[in-house]
PDB file of N, CA and C in Angstrom:
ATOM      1  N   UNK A   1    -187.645-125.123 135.008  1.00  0.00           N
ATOM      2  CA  UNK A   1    -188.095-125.152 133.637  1.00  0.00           C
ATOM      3  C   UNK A   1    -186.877-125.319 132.726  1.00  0.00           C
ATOM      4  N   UNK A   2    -186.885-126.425 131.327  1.00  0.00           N
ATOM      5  CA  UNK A   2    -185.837-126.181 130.974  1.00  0.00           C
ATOM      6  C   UNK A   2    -185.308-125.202 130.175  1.00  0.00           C
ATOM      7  N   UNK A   3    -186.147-124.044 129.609  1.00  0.00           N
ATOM      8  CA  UNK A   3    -185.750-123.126 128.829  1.00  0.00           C
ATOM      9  C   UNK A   3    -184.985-121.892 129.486  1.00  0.00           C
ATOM     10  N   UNK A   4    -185.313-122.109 130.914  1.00  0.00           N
ATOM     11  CA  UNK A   4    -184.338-121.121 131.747  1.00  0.00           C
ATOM     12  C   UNK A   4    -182.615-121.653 132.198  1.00  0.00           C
ATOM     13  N   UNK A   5    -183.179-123.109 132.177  1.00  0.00           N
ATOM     14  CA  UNK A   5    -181.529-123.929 132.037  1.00  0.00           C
ATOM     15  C   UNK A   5    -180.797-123.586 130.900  1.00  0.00           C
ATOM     16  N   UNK A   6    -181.743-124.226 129.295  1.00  0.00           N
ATOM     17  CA  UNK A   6    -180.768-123.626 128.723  1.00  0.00           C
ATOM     18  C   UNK A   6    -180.329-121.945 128.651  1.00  0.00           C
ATOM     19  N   UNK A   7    -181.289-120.854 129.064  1.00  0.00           N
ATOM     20  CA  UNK A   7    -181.129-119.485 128.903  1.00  0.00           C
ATOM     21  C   UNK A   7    -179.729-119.402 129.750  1.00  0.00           C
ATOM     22  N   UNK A   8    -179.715-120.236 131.120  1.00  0.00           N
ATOM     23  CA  UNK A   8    -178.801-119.579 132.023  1.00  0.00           C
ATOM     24  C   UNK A   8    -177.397-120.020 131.221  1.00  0.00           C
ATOM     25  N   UNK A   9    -177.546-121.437 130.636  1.00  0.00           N
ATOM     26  CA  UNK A   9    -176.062-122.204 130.301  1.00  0.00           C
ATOM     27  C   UNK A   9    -175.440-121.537 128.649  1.00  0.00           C
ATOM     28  N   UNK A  10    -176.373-120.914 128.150  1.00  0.00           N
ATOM     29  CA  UNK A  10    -175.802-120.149 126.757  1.00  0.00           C
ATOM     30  C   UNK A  10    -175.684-118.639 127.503  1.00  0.00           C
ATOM     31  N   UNK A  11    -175.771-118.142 128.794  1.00  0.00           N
ATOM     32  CA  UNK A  11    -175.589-116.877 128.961  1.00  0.00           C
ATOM     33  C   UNK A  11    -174.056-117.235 129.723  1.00  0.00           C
ATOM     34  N   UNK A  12    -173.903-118.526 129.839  1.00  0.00           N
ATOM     35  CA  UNK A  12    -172.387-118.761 130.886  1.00  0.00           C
ATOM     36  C   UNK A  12    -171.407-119.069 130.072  1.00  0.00           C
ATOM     37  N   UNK A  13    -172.000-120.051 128.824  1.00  0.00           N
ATOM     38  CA  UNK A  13    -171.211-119.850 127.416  1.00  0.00           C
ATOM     39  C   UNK A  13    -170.559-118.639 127.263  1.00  0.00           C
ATOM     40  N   UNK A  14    -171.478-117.225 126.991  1.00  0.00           N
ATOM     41  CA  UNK A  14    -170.976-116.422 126.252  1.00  0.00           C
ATOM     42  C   UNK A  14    -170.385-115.407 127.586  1.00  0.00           C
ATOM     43  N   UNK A  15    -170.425-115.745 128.424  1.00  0.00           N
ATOM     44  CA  UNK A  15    -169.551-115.017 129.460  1.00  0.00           C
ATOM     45  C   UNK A  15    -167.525-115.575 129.192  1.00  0.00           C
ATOM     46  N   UNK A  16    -168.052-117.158 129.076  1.00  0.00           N
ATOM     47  CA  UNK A  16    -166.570-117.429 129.492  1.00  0.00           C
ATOM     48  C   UNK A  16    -166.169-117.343 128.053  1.00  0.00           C
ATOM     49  N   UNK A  17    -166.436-117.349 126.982  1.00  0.00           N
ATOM     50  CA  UNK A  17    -166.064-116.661 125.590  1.00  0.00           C
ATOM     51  C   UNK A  17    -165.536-114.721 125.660  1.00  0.00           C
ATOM     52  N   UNK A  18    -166.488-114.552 126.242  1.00  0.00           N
ATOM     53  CA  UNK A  18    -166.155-113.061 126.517  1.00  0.00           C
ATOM     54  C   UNK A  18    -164.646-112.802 127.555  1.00  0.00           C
ATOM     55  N   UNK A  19    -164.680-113.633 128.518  1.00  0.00           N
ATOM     56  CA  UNK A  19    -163.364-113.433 129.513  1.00  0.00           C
ATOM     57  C   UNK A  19    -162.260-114.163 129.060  1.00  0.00           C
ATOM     58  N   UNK A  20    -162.617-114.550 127.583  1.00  0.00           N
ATOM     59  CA  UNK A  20    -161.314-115.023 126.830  1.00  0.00           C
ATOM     60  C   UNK A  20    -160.868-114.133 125.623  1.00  0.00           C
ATOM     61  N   UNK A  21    -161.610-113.788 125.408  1.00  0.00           N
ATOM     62  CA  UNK A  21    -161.787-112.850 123.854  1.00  0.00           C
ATOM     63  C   UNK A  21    -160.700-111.633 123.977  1.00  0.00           C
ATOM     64  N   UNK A  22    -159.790-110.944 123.177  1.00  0.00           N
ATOM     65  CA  UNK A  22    -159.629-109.760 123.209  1.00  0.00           C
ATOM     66  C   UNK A  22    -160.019-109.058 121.638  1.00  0.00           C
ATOM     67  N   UNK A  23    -160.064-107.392 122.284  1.00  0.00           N
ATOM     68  CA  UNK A  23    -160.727-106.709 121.159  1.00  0.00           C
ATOM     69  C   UNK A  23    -162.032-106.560 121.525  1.00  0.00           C
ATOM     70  N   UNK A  24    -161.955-105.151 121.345  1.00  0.00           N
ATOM     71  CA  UNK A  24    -163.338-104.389 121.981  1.00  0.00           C
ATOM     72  C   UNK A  24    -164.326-104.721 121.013  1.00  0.00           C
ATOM     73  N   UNK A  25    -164.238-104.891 119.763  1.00  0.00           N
ATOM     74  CA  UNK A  25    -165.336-104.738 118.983  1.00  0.00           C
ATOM     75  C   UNK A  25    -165.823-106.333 118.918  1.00  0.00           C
ATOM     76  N   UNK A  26    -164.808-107.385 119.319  1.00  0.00           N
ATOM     77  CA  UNK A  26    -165.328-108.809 119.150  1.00  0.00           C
ATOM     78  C   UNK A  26    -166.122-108.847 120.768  1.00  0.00           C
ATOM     79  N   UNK A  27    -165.923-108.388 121.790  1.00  0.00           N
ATOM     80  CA  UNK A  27    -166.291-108.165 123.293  1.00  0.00           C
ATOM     81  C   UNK A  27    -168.160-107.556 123.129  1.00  0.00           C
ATOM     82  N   UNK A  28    -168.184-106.107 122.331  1.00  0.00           N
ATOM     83  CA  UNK A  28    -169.490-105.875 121.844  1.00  0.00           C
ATOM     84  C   UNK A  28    -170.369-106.729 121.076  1.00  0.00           C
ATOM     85  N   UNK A  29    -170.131-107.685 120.160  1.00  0.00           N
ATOM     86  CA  UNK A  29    -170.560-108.593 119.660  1.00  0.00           C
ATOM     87  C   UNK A  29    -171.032-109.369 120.610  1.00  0.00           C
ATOM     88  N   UNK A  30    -170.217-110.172 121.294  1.00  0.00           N
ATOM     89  CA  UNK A  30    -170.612-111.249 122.361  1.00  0.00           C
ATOM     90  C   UNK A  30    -172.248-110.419 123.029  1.00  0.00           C
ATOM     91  N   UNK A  31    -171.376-109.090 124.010  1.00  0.00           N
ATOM     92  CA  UNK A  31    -172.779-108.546 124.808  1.00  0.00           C
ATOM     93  C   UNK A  31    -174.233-108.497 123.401  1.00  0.00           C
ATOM     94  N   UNK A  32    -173.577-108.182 122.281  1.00  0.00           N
ATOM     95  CA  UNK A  32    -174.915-107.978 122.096  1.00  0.00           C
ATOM     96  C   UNK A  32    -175.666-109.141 121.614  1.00  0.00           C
ATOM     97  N   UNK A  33    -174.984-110.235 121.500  1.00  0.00           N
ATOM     98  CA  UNK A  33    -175.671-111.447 121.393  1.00  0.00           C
ATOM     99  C   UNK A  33    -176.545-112.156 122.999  1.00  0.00           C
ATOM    100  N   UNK A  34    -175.589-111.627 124.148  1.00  0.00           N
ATOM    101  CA  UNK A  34    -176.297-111.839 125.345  1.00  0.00           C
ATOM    102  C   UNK A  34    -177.451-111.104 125.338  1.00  0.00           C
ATOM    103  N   UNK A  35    -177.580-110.230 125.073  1.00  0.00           N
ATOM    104  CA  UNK A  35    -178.401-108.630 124.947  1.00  0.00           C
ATOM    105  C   UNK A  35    -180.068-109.695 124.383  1.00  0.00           C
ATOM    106  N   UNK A  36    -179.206-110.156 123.002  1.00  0.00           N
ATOM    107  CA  UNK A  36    -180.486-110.690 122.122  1.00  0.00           C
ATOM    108  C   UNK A  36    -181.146-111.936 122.943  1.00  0.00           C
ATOM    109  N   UNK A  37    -180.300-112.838 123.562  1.00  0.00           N
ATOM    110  CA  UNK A  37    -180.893-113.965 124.129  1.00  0.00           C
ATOM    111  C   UNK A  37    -181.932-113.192 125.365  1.00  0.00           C
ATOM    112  N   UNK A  38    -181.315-112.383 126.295  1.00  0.00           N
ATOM    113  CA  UNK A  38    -182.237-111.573 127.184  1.00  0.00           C
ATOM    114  C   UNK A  38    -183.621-111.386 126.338  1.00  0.00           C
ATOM    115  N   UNK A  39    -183.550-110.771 125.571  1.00  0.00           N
ATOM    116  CA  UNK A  39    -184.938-110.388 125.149  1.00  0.00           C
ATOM    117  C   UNK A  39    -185.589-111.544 124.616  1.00  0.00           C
ATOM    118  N   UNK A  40    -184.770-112.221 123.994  1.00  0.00           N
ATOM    119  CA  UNK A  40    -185.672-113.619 123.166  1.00  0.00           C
ATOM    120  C   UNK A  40    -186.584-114.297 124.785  1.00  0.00           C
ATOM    121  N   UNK A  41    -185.498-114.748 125.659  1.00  0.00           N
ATOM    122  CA  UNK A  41    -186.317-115.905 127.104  1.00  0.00           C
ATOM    123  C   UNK A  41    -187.364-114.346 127.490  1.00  0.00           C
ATOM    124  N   UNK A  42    -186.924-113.382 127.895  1.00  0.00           N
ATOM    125  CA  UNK A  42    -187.881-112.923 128.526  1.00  0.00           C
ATOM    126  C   UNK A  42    -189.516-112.662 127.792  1.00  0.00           C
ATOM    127  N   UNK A  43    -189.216-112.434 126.180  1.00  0.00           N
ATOM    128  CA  UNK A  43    -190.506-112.110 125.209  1.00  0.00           C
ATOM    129  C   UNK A  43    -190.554-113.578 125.276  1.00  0.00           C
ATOM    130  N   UNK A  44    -190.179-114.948 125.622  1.00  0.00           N
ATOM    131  CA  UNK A  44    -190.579-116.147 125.614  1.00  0.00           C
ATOM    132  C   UNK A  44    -191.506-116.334 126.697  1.00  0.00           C
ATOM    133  N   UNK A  45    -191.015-115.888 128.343  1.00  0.00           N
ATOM    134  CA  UNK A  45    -191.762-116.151 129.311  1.00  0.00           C
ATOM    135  C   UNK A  45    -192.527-114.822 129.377  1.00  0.00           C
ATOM    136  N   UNK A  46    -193.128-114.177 128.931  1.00  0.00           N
ATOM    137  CA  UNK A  46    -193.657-113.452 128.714  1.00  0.00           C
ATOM    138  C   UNK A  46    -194.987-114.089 128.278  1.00  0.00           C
ATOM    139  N   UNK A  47    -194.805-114.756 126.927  1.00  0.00           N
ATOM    140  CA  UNK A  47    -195.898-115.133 125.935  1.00  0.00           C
ATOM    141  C   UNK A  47    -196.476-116.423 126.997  1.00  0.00           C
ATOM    142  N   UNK A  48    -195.491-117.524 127.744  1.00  0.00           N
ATOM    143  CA  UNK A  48    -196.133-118.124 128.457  1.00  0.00           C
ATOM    144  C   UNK A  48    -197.138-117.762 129.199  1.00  0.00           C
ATOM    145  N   UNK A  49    -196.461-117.138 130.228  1.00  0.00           N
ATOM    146  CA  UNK A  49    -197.445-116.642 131.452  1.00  0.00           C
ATOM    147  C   UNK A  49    -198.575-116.048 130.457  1.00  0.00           C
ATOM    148  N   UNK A  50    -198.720-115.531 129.821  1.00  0.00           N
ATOM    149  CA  UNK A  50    -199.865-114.784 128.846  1.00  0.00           C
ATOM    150  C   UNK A  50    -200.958-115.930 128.496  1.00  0.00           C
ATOM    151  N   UNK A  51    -200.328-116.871 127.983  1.00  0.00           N
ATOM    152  CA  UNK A  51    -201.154-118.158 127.664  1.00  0.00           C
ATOM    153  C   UNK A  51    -201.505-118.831 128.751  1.00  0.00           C
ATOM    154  N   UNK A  52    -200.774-118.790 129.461  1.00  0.00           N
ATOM    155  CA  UNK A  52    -201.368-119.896 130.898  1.00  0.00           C
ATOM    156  C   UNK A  52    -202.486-118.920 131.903  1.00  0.00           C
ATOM    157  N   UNK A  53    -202.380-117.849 131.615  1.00  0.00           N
ATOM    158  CA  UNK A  53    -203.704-116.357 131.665  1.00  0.00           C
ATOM    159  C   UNK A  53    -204.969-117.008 131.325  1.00  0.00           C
ATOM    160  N   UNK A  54    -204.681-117.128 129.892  1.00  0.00           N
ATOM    161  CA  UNK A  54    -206.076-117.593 128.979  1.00  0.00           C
ATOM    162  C   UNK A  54    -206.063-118.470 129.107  1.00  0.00           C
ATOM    163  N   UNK A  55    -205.450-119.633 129.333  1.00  0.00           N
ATOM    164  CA  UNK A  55    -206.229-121.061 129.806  1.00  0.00           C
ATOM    165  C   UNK A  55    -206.816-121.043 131.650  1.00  0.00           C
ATOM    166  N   UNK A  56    -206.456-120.278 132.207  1.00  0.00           N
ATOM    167  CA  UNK A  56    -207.013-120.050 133.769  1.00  0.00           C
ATOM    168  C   UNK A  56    -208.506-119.441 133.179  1.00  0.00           C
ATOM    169  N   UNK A  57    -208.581-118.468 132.231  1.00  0.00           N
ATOM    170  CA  UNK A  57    -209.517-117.748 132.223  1.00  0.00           C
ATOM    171  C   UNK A  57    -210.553-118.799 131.389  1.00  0.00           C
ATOM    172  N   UNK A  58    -210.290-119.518 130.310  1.00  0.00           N
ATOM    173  CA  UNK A  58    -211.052-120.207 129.527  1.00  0.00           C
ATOM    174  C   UNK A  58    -211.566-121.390 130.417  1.00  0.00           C
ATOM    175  N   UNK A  59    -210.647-121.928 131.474  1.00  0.00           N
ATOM    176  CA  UNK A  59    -210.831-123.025 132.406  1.00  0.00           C
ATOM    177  C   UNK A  59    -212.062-122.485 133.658  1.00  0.00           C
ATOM    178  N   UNK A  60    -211.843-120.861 133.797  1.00  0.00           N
ATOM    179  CA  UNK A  60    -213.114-120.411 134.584  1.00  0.00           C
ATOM    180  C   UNK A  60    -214.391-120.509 134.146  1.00  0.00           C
ATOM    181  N   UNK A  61    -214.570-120.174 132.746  1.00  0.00           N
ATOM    182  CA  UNK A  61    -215.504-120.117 132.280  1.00  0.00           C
ATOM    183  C   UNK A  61    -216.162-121.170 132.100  1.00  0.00           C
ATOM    184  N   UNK A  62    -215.585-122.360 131.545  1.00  0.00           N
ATOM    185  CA  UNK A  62    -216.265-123.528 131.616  1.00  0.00           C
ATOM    186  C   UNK A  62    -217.053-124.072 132.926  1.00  0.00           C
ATOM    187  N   UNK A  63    -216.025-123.959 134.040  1.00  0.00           N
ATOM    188  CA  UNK A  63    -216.393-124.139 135.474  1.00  0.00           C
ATOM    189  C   UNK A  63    -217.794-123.649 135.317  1.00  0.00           C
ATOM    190  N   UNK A  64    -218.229-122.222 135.611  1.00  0.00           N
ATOM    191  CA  UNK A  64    -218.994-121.496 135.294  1.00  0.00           C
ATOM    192  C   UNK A  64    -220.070-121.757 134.518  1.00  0.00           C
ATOM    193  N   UNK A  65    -219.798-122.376 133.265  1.00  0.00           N
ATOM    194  CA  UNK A  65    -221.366-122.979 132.236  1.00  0.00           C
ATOM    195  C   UNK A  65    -221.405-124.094 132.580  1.00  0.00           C
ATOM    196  N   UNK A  66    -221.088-125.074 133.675  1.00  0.00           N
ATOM    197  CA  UNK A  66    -221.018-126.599 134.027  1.00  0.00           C
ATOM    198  C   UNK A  66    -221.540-126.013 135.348  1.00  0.00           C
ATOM    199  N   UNK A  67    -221.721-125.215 136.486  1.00  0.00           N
ATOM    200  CA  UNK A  67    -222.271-124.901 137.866  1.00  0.00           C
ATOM    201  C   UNK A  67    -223.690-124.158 136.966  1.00  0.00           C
ATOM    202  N   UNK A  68    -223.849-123.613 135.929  1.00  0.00           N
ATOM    203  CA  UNK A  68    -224.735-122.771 135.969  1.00  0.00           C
ATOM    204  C   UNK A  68    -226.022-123.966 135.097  1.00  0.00           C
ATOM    205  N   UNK A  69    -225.565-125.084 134.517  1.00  0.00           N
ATOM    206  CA  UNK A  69    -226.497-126.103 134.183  1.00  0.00           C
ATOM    207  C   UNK A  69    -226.890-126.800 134.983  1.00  0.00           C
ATOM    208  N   UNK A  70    -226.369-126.721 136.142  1.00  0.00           N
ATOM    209  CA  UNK A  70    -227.261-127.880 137.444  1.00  0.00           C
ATOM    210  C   UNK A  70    -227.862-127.265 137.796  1.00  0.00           C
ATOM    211  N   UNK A  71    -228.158-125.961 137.824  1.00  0.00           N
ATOM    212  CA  UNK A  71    -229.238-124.977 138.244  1.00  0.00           C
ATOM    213  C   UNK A  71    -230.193-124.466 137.463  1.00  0.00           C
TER     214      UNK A  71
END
């Protein structure tokens, strides 16, 4: 998927920014910008799988009122 490409290649960004950086408080910055991307892809694939839920479920149902009219 490409949103996990880019997730992985801005988390390798801010690694090799970080193993260049000195100064603790510019080092906390970086993590907590990794910190934020973590939560952004995961509340991203999160909301997917959630939606691709309700289209399995909306796609049953139809199945369902299309078998139950030939009968």
């Amino acid at each position: 998927m490409m949103l996990r490409k880019e997730y992985e290649r801005i988390l390798e960004c801010l690694d090799n920014v970080l193993d260049k950086v000195e100064g603790e408080e510019l080092k906390e910055i970086i993590n907590d910008i990794a910190n934020a991307f973590d939560n952004l892809y995961f509340d991203m694939e999160y909301e997917v799988e959630k939606r691709q839920d309700e289209i399995e479920s909306l796609h049953d149902y139809i199945e369902e009122m299309r078998y139950s009219r030939r009968f």
